[in-house]
Every structure is written in structure tokens, then in C-alpha cells.
C-alpha atoms as a PDB file:
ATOM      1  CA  UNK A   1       5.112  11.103  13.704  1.00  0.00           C
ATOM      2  CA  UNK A   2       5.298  10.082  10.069  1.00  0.00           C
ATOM      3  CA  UNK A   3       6.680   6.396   8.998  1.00  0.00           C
ATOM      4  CA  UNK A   4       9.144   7.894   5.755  1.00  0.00           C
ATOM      5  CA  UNK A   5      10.646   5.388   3.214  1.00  0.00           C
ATOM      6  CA  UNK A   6      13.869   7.404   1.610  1.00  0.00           C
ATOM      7  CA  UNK A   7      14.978   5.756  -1.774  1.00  0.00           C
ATOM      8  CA  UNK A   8      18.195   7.374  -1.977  1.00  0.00           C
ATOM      9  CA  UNK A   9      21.664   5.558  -3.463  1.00  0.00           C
ATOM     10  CA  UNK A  10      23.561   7.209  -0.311  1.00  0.00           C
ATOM     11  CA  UNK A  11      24.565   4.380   1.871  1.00  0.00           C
ATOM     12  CA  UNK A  12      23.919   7.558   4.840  1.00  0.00           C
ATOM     13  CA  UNK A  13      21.316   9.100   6.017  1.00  0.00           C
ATOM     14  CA  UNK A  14      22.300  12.771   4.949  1.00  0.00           C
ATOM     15  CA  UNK A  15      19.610  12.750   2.644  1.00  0.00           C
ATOM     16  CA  UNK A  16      18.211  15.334   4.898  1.00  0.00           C
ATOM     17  CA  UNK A  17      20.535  15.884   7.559  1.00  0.00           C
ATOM     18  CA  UNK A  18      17.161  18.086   9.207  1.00  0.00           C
ATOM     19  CA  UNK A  19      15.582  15.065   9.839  1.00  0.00           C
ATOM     20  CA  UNK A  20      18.152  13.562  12.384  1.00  0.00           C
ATOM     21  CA  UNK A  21      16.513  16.206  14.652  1.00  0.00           C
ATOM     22  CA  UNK A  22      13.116  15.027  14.331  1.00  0.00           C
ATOM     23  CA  UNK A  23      10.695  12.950  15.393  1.00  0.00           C
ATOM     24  CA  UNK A  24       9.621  10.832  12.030  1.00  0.00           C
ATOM     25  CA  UNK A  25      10.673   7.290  11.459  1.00  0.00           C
ATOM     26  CA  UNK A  26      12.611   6.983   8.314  1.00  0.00           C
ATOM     27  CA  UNK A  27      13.924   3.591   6.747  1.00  0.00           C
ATOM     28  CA  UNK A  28      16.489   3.862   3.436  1.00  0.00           C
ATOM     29  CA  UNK A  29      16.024   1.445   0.673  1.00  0.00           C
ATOM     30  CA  UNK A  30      18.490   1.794  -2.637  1.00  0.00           C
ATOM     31  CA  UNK A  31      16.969   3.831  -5.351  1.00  0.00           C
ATOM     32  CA  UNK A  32      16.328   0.925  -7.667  1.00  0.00           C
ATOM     33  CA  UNK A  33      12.776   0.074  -9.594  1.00  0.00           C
ATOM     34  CA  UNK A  34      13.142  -4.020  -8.121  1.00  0.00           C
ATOM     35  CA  UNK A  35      13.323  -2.540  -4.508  1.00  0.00           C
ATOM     36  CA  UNK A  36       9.717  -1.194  -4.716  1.00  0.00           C
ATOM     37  CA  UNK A  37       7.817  -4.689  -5.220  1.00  0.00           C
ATOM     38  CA  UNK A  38       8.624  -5.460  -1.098  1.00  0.00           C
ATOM     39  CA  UNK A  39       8.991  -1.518   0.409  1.00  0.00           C
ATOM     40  CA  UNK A  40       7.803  -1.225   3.400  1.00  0.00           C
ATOM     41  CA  UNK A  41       4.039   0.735   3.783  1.00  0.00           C
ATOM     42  CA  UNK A  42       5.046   4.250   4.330  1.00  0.00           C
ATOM     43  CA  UNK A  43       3.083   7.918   4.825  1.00  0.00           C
ATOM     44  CA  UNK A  44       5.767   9.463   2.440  1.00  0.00           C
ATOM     45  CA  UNK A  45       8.278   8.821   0.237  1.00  0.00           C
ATOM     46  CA  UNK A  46      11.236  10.856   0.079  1.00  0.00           C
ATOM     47  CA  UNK A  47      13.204  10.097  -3.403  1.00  0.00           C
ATOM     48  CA  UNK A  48      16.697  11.481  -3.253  1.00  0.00           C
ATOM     49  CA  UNK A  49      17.365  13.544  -6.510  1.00  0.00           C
ATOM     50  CA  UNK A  50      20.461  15.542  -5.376  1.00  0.00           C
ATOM     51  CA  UNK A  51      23.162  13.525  -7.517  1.00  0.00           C
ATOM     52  CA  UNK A  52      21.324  11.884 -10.459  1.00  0.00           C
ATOM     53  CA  UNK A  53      18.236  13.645 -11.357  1.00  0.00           C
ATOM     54  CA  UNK A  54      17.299  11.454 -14.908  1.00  0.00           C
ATOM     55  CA  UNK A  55      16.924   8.305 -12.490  1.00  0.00           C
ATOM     56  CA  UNK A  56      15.100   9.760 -10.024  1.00  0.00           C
ATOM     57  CA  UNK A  57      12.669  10.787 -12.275  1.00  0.00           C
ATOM     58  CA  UNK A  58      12.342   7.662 -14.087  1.00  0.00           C
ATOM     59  CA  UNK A  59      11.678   5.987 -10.307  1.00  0.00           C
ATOM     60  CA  UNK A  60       8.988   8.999  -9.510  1.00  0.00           C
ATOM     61  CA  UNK A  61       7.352   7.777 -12.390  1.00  0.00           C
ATOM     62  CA  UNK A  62       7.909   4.148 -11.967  1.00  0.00           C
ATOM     63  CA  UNK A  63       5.953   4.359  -8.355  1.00  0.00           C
ATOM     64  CA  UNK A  64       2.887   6.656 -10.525  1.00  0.00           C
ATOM     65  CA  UNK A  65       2.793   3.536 -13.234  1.00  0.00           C
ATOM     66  CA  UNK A  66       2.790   1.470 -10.281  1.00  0.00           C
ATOM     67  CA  UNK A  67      -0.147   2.679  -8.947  1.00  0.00           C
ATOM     68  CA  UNK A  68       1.169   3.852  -5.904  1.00  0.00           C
ATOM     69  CA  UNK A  69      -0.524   6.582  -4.084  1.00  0.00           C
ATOM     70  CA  UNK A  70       1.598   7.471  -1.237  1.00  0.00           C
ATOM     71  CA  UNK A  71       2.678  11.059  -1.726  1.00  0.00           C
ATOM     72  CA  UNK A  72       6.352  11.461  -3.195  1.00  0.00           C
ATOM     73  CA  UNK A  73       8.511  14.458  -2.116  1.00  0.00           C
ATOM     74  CA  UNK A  74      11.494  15.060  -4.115  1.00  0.00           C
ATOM     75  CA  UNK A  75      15.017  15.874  -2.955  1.00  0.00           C
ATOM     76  CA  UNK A  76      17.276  17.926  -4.715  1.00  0.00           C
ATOM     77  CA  UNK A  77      19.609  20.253  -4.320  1.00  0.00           C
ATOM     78  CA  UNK A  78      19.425  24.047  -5.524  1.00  0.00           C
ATOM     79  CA  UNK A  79      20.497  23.296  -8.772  1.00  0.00           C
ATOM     80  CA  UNK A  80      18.389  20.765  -9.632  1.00  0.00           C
ATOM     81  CA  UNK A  81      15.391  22.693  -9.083  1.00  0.00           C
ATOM     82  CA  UNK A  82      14.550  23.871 -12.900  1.00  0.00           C
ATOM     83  CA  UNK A  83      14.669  20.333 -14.025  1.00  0.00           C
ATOM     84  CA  UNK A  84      11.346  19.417 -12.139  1.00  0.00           C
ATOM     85  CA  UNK A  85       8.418  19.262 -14.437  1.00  0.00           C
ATOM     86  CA  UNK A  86       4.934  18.418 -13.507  1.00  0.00           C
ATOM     87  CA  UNK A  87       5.653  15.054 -15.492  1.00  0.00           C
ATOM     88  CA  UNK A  88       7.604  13.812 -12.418  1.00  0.00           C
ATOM     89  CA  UNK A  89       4.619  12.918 -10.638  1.00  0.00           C
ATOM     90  CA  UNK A  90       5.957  14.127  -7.266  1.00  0.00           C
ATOM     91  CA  UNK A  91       3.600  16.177  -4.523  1.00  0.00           C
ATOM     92  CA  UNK A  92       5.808  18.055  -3.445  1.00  0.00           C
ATOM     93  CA  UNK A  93      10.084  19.603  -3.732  1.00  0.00           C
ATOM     94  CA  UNK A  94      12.543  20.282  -0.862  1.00  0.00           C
ATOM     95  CA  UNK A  95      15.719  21.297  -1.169  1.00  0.00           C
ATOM     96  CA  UNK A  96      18.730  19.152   0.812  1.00  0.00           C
ATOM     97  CA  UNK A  97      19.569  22.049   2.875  1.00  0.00           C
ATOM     98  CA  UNK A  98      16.170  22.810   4.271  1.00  0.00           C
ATOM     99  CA  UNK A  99      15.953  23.275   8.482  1.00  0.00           C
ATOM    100  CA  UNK A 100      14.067  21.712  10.410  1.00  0.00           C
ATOM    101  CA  UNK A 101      11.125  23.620  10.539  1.00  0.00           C
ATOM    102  CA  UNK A 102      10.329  23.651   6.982  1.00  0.00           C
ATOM    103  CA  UNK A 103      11.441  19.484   6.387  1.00  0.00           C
ATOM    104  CA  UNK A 104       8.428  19.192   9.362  1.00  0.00           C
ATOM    105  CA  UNK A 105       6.514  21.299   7.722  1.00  0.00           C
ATOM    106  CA  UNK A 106       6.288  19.849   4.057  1.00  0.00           C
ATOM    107  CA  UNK A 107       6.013  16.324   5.495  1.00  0.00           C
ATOM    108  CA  UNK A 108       3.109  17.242   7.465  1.00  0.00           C
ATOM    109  CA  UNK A 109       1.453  18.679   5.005  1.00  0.00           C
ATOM    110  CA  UNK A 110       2.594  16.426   1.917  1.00  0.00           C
ATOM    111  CA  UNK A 111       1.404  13.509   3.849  1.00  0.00           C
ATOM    112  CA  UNK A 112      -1.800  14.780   5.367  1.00  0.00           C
ATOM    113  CA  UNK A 113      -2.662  15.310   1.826  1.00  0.00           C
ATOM    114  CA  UNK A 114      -3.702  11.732   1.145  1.00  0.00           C
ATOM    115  CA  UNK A 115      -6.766  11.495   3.247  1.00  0.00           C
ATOM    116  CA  UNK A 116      -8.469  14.341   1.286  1.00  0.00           C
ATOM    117  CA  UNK A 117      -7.432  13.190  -2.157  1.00  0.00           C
ATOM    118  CA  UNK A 118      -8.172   9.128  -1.767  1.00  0.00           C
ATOM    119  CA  UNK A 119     -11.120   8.818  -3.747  1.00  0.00           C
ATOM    120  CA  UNK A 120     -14.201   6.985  -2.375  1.00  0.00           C
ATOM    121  CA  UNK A 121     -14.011   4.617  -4.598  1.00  0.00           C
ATOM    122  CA  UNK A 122     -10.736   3.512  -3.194  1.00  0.00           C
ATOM    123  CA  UNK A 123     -10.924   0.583   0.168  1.00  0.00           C
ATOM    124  CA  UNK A 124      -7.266   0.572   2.105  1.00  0.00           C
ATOM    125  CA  UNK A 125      -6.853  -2.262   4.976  1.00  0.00           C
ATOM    126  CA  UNK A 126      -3.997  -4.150   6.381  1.00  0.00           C
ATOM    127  CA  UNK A 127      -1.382  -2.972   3.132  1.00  0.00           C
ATOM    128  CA  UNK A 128      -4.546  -4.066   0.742  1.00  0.00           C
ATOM    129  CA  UNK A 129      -5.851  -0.995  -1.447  1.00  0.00           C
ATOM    130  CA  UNK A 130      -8.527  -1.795  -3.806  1.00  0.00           C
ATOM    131  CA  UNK A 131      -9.808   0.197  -6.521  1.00  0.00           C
ATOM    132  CA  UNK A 132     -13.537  -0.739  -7.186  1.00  0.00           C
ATOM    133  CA  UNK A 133     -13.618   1.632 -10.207  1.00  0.00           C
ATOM    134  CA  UNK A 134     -11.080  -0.415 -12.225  1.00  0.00           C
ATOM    135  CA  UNK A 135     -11.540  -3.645 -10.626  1.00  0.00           C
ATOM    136  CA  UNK A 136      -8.147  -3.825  -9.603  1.00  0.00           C
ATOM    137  CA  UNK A 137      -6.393  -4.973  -6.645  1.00  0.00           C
ATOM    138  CA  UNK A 138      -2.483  -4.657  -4.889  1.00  0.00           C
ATOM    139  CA  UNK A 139      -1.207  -5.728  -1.495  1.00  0.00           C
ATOM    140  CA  UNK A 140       1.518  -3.855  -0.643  1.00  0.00           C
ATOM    141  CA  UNK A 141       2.290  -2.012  -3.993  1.00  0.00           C
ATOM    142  CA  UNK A 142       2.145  -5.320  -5.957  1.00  0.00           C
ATOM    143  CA  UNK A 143      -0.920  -5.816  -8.586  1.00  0.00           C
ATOM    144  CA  UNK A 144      -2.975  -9.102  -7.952  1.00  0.00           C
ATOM    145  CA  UNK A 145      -4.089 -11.216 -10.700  1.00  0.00           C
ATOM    146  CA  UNK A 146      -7.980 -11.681  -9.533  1.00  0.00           C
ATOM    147  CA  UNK A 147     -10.914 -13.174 -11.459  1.00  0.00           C
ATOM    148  CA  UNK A 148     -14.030 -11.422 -10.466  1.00  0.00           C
ATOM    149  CA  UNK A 149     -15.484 -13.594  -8.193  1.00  0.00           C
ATOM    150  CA  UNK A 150     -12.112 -13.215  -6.225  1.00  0.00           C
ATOM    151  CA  UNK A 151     -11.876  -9.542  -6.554  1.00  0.00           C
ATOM    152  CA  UNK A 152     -15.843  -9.381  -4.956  1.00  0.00           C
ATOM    153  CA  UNK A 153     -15.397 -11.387  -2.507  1.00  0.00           C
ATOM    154  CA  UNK A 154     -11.710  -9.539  -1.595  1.00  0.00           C
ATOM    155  CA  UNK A 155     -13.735  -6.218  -1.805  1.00  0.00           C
ATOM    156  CA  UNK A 156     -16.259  -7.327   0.560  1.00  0.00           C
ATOM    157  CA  UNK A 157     -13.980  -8.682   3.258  1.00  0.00           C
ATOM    158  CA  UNK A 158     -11.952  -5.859   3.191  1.00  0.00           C
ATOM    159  CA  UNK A 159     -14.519  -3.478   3.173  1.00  0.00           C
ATOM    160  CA  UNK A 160     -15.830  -4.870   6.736  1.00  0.00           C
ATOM    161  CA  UNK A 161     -12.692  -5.346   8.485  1.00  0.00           C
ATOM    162  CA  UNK A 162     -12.688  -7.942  11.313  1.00  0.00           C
ATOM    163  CA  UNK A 163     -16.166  -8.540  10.926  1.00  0.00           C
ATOM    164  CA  UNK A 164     -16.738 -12.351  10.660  1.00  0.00           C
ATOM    165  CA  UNK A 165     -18.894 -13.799   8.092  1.00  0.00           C
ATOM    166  CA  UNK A 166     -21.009 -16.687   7.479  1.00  0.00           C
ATOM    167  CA  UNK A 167     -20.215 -18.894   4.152  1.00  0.00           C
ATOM    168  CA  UNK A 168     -24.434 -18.009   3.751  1.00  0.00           C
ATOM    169  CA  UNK A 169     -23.752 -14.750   4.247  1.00  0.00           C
ATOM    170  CA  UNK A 170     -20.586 -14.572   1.801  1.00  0.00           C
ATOM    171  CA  UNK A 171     -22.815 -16.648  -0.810  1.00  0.00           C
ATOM    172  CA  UNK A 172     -25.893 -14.206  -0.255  1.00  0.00           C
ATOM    173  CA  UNK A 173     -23.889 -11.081  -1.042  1.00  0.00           C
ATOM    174  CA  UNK A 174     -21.029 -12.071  -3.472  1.00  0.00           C
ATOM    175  CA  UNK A 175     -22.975 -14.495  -5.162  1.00  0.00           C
ATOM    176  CA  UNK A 176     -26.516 -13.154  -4.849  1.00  0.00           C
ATOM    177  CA  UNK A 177     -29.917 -14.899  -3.865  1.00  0.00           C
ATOM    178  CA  UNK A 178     -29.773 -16.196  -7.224  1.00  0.00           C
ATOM    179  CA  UNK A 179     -27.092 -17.852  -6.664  1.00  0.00           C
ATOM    180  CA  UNK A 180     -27.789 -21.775  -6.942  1.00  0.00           C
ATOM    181  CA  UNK A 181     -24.548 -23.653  -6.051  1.00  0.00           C
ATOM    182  CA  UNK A 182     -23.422 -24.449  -2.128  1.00  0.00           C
ATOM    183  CA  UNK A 183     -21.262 -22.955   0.291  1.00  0.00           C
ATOM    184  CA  UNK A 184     -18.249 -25.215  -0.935  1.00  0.00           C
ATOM    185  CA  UNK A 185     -18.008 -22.115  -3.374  1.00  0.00           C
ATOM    186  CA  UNK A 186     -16.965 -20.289  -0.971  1.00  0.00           C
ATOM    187  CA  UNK A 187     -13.904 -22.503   0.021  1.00  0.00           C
ATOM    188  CA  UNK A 188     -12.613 -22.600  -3.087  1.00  0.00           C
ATOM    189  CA  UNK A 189     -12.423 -19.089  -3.266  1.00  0.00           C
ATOM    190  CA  UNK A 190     -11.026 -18.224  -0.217  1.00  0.00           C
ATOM    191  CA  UNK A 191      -8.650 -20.797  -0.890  1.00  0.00           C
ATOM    192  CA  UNK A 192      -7.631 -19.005  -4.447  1.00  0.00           C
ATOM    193  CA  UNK A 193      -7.357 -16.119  -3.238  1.00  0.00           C
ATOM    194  CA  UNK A 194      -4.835 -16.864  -0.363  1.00  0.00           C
ATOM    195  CA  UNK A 195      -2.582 -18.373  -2.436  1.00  0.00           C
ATOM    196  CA  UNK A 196      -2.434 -15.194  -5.025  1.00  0.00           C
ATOM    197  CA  UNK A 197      -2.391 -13.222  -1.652  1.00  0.00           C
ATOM    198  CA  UNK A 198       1.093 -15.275  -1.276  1.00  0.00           C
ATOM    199  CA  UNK A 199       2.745 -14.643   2.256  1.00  0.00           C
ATOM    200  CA  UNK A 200      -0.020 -12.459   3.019  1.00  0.00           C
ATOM    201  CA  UNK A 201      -2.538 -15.108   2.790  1.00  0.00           C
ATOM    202  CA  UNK A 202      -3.295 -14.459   6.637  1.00  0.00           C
ATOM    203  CA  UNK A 203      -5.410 -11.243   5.746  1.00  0.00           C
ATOM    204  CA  UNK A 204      -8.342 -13.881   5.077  1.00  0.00           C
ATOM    205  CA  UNK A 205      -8.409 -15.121   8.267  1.00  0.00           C
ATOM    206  CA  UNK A 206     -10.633 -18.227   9.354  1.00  0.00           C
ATOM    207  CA  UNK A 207     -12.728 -18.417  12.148  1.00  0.00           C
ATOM    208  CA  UNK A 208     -13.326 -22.244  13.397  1.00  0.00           C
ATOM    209  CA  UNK A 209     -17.079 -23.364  12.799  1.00  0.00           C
ATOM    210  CA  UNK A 210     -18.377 -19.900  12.059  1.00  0.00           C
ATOM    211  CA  UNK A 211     -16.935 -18.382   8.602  1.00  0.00           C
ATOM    212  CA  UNK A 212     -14.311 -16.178   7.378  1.00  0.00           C
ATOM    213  CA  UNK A 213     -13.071 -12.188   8.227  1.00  0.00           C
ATOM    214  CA  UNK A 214     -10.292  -9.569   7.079  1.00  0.00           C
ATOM    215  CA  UNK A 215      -8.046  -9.695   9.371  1.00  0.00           C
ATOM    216  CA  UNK A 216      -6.544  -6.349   9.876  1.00  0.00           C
ATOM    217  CA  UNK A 217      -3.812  -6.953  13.131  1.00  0.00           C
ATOM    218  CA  UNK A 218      -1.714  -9.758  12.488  1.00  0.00           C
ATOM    219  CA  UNK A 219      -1.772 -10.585  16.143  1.00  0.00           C
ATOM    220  CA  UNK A 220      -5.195 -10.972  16.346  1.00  0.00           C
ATOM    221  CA  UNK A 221      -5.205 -13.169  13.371  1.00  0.00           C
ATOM    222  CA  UNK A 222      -6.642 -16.601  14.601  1.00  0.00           C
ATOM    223  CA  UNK A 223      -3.442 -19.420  13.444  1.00  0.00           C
ATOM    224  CA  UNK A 224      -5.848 -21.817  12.383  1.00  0.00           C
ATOM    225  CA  UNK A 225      -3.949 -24.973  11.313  1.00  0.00           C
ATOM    226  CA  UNK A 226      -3.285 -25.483   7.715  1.00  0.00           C
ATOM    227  CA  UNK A 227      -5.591 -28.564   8.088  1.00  0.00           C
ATOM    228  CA  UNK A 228      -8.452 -26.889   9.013  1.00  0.00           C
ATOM    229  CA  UNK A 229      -8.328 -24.000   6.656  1.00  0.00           C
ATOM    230  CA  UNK A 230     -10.346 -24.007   3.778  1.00  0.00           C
END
């Protein structure tokens, strides 16, 4: 079962009426460009282009510029067909009226897509995908403004999920050998980087006496009192 996320500017859901008769999870959001900062993770997007094709292309490639790589599978009806370009940026087109068979179908195959085309390059955890090859960094669709050190030391967490670390450890391979200052360092970059990581400051999670780890379930994420926290 796939989780969809349908921008559409339907109040229904007769986006696809085919879906009603299966088994994927679909939540609508208005088709507007400040509704994407806080939309929900998703395997596939679904962006209705059956009324107003120029805006649903303009959100298509809002999402690209975005950086988003959840495949997009566009809408439309009949008509609306010979306007799609390549330019749009979408994976994949399905007319309104298709049955169920084929809606199944194109989902299954539009979304299985991602795991062969991630590139290696590219860490995903816990709503956190970081690009190591331009040194950039988004939780949940929104960019993060990271200094080096902070994007590192992200990197590294993220790339051993729930693995605990030492602050010697952390120093030793963020930092390097070389590396002459103390473990406070590391406190003041964890600390940094939860507060850029805003509300979802809980992916660095703390363990008491021992060191830090990327916390990948929420409910396994240690509540550590503010006080104690880094």
C-alpha cells in the first residue's frame, strides 16, 4: 500500500474516483506552492491537472526547484493530454477516468521507481534527505541553512541511524585526529543544529552519559530533559 499526497483544488476526493476502491492511503492538500513547505512524506504525489493545467504545471515545477524527489504523476483529463511537455517534470500521466487496474498499476510502478533512480550519493532517514554531492540538506522538503561542520556531522549521524556515538568518536571522525579542540565542540554543534532542525530537533537524539544518535522512530527517541541536553 502506497502513502499518496493529492494536491488537487477539489474540496472531494474525485480526483480519481478509481482509487476509492483501493487499498493506498491518500491525504488531499490544496494545490498551492505555501502548502508544500509542511506536506506530509509521501511515496507519490498525485497533482490534479484536470481543470487548470498552467498552475499545475507551475506547482510540478515548483516541487522539481524544490528539490523534491518523490515521483509526481499528473492528472488530467483527455483533453489536457497534448499540453504535457517533458518540461513539467512529472514521472508519469493518468487520465481522470482510468479503472482501477491501471490507477494500481501506474502507482506501483511510478513509485517503485525511486529506489532505482536515488543516487548513492543521496542519505534518506526519518524525513531527512541529504545530498553529499552538493552539500545540501532538507527535512521534510524544506532546505536547511548548515555550515559545514553542521552538515558533517548531520551526514554522519544520519548515515548510521540509531547507532549511538561517543563525543570522541564524533570529534575523531567529523573533526579528524588532527583535530585539537575538546569535546565541548561537539555540544555546540549538536546544539546548532537542533535549533535549525526546528520542531524536528528530536532526530539528534541524546543518550544520558554516553553520546549522541539519529534517531529514526520518534517513539524510541529518549525525552531527555531540556536541562540535560546539550
Amino acid at each position: 500500500m502506497a502513502q499518496l499526497l493529492i494536491l488537487t483544488s477539489v474540496a472531494n476526493n474525485d480526483v480519481l474516483p478509481a482509487l476509492a476502491l483501493l487499498s493506498h492511503s491518500a491525504k488531499l492538500i490544496p494545490a498551492q506552492a505555501d502548502q508544500l513547505i509542511n506536506a506530509p512524506d509521501s511515496d507519490l504525489i498525485l497533482v490534479d491537472a484536470r481543470s487548470n493545467l498552467a498552475a499545475a504545471k507551475s506547482l510540478c515545477q515548483i516541487l522539481r526547484t524544490m528539490g523534491s524527489s518523490t515521483p509526481l504523476l499528473l492528472v488530467v483529463t483527455e483533453g489536457g493530454l497534448a499540453a504535457v511537455s517533458p518540461d513539467w517534470g512529472v514521472d508519469d500521466v493518468i487520465l481522470d477516468t482510468a479503472g482501477p487496474a491501471e490507477v494500481d498499476a501506474r502507482i506501483r510502478l511510478t513509485a517503485g521507481r525511486l529506489a532505482h533512480t536515488v543516487p548513492s550519493n543521496t542519505i534518506r532517514a526519518a524525513g531527512v534527505v541529504i545530498d553529499e554531492a552538493s552539500y545540501s540538506a532538507k527535512v521534510h522538503g524544506k532546505p536547511l541553512d548548515l555550515t559545514y561542520k553542521e552538515f558533517e556531522l548531520l551526514r554522519f549521524l544520519a548515515a548510521h541511524p540509531s547507532r549511538v556515538f561517543t563525543r570522541e568518536q564524533l570529534l575523531s571522525e567529523v573533526w579528524g585526529y588532527d583535530y585539537f579542540g575538546g569535546t565541548r565542540t561537539v555540544d555546540v554543534h549538536v546544539r546548532r543544529l537542533r535549533a535549525k532542525l526546528g520542531d524536528q530537533e528530536s532526530l539528534i537524539g541524546t543518550v544520558r552519559n554516553v553520546g549522541y544518535r539519529f534517531t529514526v522512530h520518534e517513539e524510541n527517541d529518549e525525552r531527555v530533559p531540556n536541562s540535560v541536553r546539550a
